[in-house]
PDB file of N, CA and C in Angstrom:
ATOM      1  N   UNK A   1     -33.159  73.503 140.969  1.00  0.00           N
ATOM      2  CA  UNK A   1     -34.254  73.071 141.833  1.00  0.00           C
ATOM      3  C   UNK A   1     -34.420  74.096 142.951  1.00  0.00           C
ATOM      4  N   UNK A   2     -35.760  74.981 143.198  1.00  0.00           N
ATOM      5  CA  UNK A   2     -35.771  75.905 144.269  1.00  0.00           C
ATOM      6  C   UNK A   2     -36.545  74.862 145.432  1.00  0.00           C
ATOM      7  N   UNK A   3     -36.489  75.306 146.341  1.00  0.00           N
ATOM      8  CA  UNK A   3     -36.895  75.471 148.056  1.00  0.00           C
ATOM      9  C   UNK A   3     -38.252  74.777 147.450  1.00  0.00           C
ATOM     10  N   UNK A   4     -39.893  75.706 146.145  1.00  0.00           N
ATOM     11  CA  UNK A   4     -40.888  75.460 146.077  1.00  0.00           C
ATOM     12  C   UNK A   4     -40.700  73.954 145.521  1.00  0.00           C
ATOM     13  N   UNK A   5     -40.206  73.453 145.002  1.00  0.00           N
ATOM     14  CA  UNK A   5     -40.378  72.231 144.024  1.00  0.00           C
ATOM     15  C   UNK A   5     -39.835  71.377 145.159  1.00  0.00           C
ATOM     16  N   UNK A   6     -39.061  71.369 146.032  1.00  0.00           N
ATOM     17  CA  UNK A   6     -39.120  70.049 147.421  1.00  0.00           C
ATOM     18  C   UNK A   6     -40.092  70.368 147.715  1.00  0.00           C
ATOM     19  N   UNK A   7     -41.026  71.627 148.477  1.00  0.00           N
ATOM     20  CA  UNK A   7     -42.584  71.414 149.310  1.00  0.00           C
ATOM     21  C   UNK A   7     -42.712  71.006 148.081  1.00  0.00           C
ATOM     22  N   UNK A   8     -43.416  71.464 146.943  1.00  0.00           N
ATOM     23  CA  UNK A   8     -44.476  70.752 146.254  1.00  0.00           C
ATOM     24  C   UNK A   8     -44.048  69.174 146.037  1.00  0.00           C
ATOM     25  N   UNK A   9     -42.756  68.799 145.977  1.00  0.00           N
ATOM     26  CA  UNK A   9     -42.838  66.959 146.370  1.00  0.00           C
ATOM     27  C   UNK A   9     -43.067  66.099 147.391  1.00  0.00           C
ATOM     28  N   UNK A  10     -43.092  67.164 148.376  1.00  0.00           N
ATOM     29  CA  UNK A  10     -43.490  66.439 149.309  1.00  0.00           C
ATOM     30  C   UNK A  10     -45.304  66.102 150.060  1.00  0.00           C
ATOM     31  N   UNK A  11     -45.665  67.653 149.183  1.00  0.00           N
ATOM     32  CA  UNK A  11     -47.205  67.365 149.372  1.00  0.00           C
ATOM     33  C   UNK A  11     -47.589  66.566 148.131  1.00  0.00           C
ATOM     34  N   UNK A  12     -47.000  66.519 147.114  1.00  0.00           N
ATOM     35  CA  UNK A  12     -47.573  65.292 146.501  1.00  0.00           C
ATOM     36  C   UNK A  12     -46.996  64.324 146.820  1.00  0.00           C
ATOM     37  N   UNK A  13     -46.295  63.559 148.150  1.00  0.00           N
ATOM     38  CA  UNK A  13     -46.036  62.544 148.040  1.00  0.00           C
ATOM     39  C   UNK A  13     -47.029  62.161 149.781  1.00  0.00           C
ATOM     40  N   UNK A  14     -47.426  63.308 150.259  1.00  0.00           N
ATOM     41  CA  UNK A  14     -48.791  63.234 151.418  1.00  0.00           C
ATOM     42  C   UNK A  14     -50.329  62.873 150.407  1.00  0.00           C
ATOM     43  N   UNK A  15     -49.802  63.266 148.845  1.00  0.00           N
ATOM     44  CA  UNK A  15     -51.496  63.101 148.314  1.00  0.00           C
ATOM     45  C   UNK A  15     -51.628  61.645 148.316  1.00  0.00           C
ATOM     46  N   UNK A  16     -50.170  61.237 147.482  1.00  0.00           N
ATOM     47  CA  UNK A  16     -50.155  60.004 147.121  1.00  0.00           C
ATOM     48  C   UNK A  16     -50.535  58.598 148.254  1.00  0.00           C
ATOM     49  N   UNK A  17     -49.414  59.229 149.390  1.00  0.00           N
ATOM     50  CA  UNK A  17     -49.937  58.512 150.923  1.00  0.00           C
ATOM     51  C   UNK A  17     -51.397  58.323 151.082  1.00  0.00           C
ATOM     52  N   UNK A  18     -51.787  59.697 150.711  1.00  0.00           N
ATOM     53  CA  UNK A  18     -53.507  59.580 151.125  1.00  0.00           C
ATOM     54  C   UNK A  18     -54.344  58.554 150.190  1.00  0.00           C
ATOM     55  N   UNK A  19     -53.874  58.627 149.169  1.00  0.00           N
ATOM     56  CA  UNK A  19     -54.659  57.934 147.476  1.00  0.00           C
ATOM     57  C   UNK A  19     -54.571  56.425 148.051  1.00  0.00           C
ATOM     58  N   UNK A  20     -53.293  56.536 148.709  1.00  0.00           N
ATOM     59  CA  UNK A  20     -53.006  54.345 148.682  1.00  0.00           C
ATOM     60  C   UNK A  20     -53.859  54.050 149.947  1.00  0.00           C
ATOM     61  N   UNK A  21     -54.132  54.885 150.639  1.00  0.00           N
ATOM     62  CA  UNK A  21     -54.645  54.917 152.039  1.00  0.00           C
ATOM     63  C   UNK A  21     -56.514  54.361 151.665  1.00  0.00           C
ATOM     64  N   UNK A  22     -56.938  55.222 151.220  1.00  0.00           N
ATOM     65  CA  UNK A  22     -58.336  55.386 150.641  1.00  0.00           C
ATOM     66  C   UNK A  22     -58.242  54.116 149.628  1.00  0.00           C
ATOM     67  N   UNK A  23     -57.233  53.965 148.863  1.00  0.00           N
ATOM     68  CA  UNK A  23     -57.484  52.809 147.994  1.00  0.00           C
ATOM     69  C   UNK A  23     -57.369  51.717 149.116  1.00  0.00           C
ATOM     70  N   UNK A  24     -56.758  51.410 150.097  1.00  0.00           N
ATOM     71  CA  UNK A  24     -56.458  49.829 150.352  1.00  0.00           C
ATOM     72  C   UNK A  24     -58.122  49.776 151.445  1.00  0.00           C
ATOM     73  N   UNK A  25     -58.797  51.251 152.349  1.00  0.00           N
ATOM     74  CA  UNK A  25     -59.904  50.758 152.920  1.00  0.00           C
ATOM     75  C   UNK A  25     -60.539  50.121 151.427  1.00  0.00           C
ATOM     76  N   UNK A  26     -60.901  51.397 150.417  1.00  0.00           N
ATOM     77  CA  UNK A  26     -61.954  50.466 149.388  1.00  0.00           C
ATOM     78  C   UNK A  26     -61.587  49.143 149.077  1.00  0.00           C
ATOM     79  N   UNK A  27     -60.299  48.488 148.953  1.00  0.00           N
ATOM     80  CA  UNK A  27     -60.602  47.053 148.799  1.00  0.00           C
ATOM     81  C   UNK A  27     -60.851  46.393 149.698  1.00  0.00           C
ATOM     82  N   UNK A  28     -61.021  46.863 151.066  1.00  0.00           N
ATOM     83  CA  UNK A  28     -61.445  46.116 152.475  1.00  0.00           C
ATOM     84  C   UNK A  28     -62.818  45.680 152.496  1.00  0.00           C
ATOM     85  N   UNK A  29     -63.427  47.487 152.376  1.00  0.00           N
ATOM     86  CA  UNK A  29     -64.812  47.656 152.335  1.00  0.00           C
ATOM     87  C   UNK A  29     -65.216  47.982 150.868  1.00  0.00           C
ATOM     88  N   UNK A  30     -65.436  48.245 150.122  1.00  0.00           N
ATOM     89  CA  UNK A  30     -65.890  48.220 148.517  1.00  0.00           C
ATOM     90  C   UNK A  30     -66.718  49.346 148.496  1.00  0.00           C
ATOM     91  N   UNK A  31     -66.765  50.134 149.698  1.00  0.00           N
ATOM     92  CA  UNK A  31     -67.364  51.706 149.363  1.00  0.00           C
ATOM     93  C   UNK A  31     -66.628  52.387 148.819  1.00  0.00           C
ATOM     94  N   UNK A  32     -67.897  52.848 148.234  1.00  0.00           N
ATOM     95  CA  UNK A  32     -67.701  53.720 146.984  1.00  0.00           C
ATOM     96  C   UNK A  32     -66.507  54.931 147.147  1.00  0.00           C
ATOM     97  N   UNK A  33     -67.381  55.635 148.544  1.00  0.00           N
ATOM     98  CA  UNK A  33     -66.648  56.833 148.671  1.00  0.00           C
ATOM     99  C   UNK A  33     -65.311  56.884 148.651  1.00  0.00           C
ATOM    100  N   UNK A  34     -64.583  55.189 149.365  1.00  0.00           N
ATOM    101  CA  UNK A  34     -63.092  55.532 149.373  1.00  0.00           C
ATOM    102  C   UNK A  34     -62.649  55.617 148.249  1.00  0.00           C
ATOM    103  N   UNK A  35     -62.674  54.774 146.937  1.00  0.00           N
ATOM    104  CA  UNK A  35     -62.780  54.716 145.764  1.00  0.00           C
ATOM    105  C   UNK A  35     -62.625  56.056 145.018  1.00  0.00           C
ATOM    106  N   UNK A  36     -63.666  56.944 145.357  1.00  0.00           N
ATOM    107  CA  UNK A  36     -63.805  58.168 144.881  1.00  0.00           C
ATOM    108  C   UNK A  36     -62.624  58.953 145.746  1.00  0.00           C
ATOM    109  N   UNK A  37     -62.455  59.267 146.697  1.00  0.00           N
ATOM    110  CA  UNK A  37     -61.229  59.829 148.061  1.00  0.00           C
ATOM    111  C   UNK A  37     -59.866  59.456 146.978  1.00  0.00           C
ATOM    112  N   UNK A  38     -60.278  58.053 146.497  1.00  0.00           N
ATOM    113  CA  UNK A  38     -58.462  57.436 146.443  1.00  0.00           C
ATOM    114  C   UNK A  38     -58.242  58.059 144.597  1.00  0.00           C
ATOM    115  N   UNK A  39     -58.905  58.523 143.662  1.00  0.00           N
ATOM    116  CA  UNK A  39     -58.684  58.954 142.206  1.00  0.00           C
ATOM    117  C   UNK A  39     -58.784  60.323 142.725  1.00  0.00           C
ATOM    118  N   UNK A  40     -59.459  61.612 143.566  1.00  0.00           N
ATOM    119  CA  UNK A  40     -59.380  62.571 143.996  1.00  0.00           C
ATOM    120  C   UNK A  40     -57.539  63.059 144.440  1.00  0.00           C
ATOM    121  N   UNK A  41     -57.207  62.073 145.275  1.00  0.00           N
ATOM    122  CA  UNK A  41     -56.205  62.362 145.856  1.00  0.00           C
ATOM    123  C   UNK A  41     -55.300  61.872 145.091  1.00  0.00           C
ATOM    124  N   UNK A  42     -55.450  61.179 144.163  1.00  0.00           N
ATOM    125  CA  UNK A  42     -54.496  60.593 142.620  1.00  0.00           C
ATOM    126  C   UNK A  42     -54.533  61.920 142.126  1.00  0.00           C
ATOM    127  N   UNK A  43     -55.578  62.640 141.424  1.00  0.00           N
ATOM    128  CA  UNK A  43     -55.389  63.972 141.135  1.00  0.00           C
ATOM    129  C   UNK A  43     -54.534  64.923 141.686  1.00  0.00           C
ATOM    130  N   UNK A  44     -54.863  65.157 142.890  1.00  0.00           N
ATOM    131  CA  UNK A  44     -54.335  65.533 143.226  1.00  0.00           C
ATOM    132  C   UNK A  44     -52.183  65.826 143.293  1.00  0.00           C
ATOM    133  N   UNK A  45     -52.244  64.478 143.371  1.00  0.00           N
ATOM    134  CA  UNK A  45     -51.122  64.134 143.406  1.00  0.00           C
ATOM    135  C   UNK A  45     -50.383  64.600 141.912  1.00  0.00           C
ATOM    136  N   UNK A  46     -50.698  64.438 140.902  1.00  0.00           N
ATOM    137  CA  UNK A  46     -50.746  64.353 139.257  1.00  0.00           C
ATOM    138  C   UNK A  46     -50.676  65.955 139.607  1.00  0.00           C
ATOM    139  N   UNK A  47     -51.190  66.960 140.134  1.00  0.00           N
ATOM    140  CA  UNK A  47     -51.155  68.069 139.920  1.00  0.00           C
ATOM    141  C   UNK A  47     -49.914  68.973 140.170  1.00  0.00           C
ATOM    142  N   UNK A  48     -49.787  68.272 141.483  1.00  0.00           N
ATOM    143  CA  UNK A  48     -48.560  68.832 142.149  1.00  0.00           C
ATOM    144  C   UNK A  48     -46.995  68.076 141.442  1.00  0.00           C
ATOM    145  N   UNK A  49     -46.826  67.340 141.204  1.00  0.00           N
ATOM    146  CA  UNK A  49     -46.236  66.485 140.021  1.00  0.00           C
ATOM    147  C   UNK A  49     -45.709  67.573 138.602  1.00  0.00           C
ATOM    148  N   UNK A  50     -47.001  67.916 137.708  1.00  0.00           N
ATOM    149  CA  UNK A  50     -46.593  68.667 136.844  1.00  0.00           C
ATOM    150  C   UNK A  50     -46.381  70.063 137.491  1.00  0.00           C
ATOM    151  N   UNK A  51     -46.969  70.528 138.190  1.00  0.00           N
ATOM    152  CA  UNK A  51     -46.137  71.848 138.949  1.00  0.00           C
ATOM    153  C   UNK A  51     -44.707  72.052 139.145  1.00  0.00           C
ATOM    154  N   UNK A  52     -44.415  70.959 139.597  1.00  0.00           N
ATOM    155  CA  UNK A  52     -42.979  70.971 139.685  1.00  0.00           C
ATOM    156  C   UNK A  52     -42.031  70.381 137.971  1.00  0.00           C
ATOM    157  N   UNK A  53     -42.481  69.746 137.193  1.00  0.00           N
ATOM    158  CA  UNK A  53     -42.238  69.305 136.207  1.00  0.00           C
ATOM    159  C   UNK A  53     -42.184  70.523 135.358  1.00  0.00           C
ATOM    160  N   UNK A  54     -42.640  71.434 135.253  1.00  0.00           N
ATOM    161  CA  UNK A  54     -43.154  72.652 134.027  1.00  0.00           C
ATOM    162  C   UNK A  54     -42.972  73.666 134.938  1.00  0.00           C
ATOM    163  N   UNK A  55     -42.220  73.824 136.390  1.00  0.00           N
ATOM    164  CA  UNK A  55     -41.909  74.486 136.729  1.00  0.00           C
ATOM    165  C   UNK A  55     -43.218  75.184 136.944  1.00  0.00           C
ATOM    166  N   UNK A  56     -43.520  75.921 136.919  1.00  0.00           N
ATOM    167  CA  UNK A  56     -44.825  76.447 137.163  1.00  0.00           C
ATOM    168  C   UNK A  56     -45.217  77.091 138.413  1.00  0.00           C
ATOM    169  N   UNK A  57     -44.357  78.671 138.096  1.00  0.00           N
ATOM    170  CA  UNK A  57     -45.019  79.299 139.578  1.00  0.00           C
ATOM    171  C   UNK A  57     -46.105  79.237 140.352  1.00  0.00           C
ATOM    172  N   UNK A  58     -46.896  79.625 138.928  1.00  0.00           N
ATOM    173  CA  UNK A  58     -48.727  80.032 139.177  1.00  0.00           C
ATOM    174  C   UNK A  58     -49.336  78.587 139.183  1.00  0.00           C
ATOM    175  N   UNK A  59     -50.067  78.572 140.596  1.00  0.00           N
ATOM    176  CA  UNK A  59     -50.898  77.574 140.180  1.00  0.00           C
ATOM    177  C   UNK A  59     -52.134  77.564 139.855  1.00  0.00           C
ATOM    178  N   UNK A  60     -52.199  78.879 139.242  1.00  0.00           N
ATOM    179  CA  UNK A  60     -53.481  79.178 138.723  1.00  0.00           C
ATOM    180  C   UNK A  60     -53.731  79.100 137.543  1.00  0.00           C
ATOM    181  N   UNK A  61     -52.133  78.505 136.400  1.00  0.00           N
ATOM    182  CA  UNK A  61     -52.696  78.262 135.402  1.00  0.00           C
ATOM    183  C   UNK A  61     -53.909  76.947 135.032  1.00  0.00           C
ATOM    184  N   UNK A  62     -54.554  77.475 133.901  1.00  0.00           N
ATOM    185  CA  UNK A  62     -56.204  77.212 133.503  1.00  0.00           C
ATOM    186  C   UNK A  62     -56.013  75.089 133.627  1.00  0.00           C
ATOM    187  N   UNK A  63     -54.841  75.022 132.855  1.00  0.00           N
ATOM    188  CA  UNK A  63     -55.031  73.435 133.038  1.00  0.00           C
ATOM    189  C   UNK A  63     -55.067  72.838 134.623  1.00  0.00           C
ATOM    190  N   UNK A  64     -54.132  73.098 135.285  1.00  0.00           N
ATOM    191  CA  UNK A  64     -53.812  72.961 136.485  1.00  0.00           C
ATOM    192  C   UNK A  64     -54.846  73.254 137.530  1.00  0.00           C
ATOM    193  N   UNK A  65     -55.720  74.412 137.263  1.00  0.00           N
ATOM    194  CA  UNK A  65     -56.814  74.866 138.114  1.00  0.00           C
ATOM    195  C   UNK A  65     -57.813  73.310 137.929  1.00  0.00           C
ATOM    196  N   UNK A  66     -58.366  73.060 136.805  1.00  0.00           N
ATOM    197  CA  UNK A  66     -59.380  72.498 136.406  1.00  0.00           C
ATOM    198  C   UNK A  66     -58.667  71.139 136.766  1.00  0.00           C
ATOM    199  N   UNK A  67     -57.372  70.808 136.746  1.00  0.00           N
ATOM    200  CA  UNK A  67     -57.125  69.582 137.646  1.00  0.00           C
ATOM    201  C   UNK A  67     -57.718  69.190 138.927  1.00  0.00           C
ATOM    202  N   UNK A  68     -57.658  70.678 139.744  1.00  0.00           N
ATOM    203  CA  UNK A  68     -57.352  70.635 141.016  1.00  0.00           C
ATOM    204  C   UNK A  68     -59.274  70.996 141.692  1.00  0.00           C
ATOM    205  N   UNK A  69     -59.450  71.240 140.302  1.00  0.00           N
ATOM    206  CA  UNK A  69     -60.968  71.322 140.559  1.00  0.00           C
ATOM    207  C   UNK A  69     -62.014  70.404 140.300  1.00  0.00           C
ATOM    208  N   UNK A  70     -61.686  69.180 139.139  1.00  0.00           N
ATOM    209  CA  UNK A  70     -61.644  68.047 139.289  1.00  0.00           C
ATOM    210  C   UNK A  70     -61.748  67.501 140.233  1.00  0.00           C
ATOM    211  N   UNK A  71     -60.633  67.484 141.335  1.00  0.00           N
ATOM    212  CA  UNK A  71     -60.463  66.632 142.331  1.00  0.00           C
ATOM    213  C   UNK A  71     -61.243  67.314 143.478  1.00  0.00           C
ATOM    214  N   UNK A  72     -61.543  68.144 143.897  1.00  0.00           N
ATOM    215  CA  UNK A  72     -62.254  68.695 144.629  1.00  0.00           C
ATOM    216  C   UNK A  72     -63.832  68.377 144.415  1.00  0.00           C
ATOM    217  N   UNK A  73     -64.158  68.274 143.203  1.00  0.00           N
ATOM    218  CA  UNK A  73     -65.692  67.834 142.441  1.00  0.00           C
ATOM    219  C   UNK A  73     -66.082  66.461 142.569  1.00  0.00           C
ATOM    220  N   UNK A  74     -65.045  65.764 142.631  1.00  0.00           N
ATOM    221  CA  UNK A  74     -65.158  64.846 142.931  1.00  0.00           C
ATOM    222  C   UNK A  74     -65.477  64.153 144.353  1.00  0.00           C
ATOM    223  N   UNK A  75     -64.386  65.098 145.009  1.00  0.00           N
ATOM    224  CA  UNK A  75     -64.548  64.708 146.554  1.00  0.00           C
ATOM    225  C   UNK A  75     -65.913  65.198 147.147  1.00  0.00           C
ATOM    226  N   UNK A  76     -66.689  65.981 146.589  1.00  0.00           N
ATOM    227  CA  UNK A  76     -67.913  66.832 147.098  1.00  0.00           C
ATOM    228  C   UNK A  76     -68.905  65.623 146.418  1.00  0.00           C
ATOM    229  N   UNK A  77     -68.376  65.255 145.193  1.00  0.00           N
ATOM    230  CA  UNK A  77     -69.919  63.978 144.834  1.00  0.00           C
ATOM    231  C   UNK A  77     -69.704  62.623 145.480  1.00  0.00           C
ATOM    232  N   UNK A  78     -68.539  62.211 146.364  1.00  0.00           N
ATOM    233  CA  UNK A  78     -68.155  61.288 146.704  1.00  0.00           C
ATOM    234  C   UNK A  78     -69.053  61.945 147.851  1.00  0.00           C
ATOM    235  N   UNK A  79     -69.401  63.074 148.663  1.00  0.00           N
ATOM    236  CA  UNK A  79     -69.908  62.894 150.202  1.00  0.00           C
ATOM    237  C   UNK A  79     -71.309  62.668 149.400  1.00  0.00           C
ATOM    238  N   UNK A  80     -71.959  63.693 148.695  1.00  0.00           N
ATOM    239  CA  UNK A  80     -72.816  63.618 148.399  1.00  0.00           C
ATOM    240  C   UNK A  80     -73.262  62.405 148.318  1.00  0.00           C
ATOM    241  N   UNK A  81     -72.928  61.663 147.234  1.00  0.00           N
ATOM    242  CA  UNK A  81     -73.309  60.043 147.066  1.00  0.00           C
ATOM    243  C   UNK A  81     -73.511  59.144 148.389  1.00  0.00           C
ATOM    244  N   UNK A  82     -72.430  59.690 149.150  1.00  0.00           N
ATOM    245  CA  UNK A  82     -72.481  58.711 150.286  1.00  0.00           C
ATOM    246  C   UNK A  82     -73.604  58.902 151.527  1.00  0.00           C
ATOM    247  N   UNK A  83     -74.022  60.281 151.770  1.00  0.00           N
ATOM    248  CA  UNK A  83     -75.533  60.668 152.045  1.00  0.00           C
ATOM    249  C   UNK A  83     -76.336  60.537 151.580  1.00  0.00           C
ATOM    250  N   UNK A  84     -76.528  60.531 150.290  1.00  0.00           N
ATOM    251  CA  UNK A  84     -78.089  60.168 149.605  1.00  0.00           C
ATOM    252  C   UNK A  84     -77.926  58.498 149.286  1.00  0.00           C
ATOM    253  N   UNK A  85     -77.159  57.831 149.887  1.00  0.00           N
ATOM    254  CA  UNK A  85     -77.237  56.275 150.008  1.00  0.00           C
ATOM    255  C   UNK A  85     -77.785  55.818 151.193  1.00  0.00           C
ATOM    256  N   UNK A  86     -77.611  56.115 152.414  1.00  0.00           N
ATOM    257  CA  UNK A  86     -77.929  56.302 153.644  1.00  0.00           C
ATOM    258  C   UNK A  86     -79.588  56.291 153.591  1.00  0.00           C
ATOM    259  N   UNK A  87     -80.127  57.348 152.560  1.00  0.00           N
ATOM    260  CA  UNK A  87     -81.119  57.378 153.127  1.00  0.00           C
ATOM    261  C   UNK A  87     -82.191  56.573 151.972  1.00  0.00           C
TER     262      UNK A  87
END
């Protein structure tokens, strides 16, 4: 186990914080966006997870990118959505 695989558990265990965070407003309030915030930051979490699982210096390999780009795509249609509701 190197030095990288504790940080990378511990920022996936800040994604995961964030995922339950965003999940418990959406069952408060039933917006969407947290909903979308709380499977983003599930991704997230899932990413950093197999990084450390497969070892995996690069996190630029192709599966892992498109995880992490996923979750980012998501978080950009989650604002989106939530501005063009507004109006």
């Amino acid at each position: 186990m190197s030095d990288y695989d504790f940080i990378r558990g511990v920022v996936a265990m800040g994604f995961l914080v964030a995922s339950a965070f965003f999940f418990r407003f959406w069952r408060e309030s039933r917006d969407r966006l947290f909903a979308l915030f709380a499977v983003a930051f599930l991704l997230l979490t899932v990413n950093r997870v197999l990084l450390t699982v497969f070892h995996e210096d690069r996190e630029y390999s192709p599966t892992l990118y498109l995880l992490r780009l996923l979750a980012f795509l998501i978080i950009l249609a989650a604002i989106i959505d939530k501005n063009l509701r507004r109006t």
